[in-house]
C-alpha atoms as a PDB file:
ATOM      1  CA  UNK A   1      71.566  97.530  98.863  1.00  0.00           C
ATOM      2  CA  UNK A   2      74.442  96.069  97.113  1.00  0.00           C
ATOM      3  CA  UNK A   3      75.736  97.234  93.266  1.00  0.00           C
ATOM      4  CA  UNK A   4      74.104  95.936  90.304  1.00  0.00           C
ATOM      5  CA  UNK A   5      76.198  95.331  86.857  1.00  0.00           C
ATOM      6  CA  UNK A   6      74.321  94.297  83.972  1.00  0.00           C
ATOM      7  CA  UNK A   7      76.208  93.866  80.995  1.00  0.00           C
ATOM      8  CA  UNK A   8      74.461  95.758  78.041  1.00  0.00           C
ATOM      9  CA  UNK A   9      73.574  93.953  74.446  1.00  0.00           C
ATOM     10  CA  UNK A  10      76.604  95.445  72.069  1.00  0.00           C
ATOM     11  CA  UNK A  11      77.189  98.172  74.896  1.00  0.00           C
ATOM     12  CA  UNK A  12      78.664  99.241  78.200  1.00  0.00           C
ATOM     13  CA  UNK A  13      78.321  97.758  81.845  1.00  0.00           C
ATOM     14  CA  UNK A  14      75.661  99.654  83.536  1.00  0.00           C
ATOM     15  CA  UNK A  15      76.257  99.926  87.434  1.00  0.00           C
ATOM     16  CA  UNK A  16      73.144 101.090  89.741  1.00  0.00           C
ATOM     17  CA  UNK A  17      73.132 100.823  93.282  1.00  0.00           C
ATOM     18  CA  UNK A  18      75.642 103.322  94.505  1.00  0.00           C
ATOM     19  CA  UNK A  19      79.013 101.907  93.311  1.00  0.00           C
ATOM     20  CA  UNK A  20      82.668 103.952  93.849  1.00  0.00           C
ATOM     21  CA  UNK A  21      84.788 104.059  91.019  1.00  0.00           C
ATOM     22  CA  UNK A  22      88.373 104.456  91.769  1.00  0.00           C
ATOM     23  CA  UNK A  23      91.464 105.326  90.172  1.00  0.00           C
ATOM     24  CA  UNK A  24      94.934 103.486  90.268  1.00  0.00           C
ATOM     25  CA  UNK A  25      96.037 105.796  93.269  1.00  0.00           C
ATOM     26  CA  UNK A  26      92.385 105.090  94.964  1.00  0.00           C
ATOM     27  CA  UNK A  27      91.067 108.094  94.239  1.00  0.00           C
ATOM     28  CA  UNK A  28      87.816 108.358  93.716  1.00  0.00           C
ATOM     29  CA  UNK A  29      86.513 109.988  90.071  1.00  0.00           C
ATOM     30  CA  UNK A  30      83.855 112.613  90.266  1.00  0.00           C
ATOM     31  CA  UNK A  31      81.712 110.783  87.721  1.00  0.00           C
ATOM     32  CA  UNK A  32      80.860 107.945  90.793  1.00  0.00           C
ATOM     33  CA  UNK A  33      78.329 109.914  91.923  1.00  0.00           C
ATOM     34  CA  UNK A  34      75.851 109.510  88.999  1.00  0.00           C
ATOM     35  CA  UNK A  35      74.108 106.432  89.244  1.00  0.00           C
ATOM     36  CA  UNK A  36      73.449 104.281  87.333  1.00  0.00           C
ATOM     37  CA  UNK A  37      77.146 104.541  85.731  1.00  0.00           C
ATOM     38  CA  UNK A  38      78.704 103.150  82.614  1.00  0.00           C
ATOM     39  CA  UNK A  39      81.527 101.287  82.222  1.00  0.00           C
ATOM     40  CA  UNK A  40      83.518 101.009  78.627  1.00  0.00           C
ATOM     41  CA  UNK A  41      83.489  97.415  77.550  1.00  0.00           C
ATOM     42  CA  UNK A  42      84.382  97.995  73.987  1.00  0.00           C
ATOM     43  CA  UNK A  43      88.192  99.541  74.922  1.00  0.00           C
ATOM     44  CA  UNK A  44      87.310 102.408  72.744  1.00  0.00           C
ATOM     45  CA  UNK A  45      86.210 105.076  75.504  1.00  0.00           C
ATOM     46  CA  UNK A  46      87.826 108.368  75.267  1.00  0.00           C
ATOM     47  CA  UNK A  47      86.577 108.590  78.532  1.00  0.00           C
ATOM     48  CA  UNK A  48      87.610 105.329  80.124  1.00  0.00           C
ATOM     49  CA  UNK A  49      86.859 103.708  82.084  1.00  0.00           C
ATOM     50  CA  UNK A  50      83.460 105.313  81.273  1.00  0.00           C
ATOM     51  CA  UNK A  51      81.334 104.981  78.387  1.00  0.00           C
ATOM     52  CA  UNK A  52      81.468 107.481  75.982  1.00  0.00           C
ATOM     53  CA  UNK A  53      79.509 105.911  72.779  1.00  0.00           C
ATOM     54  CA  UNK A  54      82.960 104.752  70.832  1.00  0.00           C
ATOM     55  CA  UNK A  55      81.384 100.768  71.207  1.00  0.00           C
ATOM     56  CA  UNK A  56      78.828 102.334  68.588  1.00  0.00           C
ATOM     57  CA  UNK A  57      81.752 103.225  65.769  1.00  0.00           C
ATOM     58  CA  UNK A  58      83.916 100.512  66.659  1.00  0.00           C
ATOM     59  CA  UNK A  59      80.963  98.271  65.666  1.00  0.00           C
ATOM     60  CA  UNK A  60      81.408  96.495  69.378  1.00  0.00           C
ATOM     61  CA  UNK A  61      79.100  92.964  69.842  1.00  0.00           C
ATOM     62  CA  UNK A  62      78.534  91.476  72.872  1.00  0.00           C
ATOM     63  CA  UNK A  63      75.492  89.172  73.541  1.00  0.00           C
ATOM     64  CA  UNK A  64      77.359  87.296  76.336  1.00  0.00           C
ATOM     65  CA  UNK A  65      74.288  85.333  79.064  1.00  0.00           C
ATOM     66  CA  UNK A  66      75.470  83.899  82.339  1.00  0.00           C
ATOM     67  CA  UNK A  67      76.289  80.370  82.286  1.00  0.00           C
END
């Protein structure tokens, strides 16, 4: 079964379906093997490039639909 992304309303991608996150050096971070995952959209994360809430403060919007 391939990944899903689904971009959330005023929030963080959310990827289900197994997906690998790697690093710049293609290393693999430990938080891949949660599923689903989630992905900072906002450029706030502490935690990047996973979700840690900051899109909240920051007051992040994002309605985007596909075309």
């Amino acid at each position: 079964m391939a990944a899903i992304i689904k971009a959330l309303k005023d929030g963080p991608y959310e990827v289900a379906g197994g997906a690998k996150v790697l690093d710049i050096n293609g290393k693999e971070y430990i938080e891949s093997a949660l599923d689903p995952l989630y992905l900072c959209r906002c450029g706030q994360s502490r935690n990047r490039p996973f979700c840690d809430g900051s899109h909240k403060v920051a007051g992040f919007k994002s309605d985007d639909t596909a075309k």
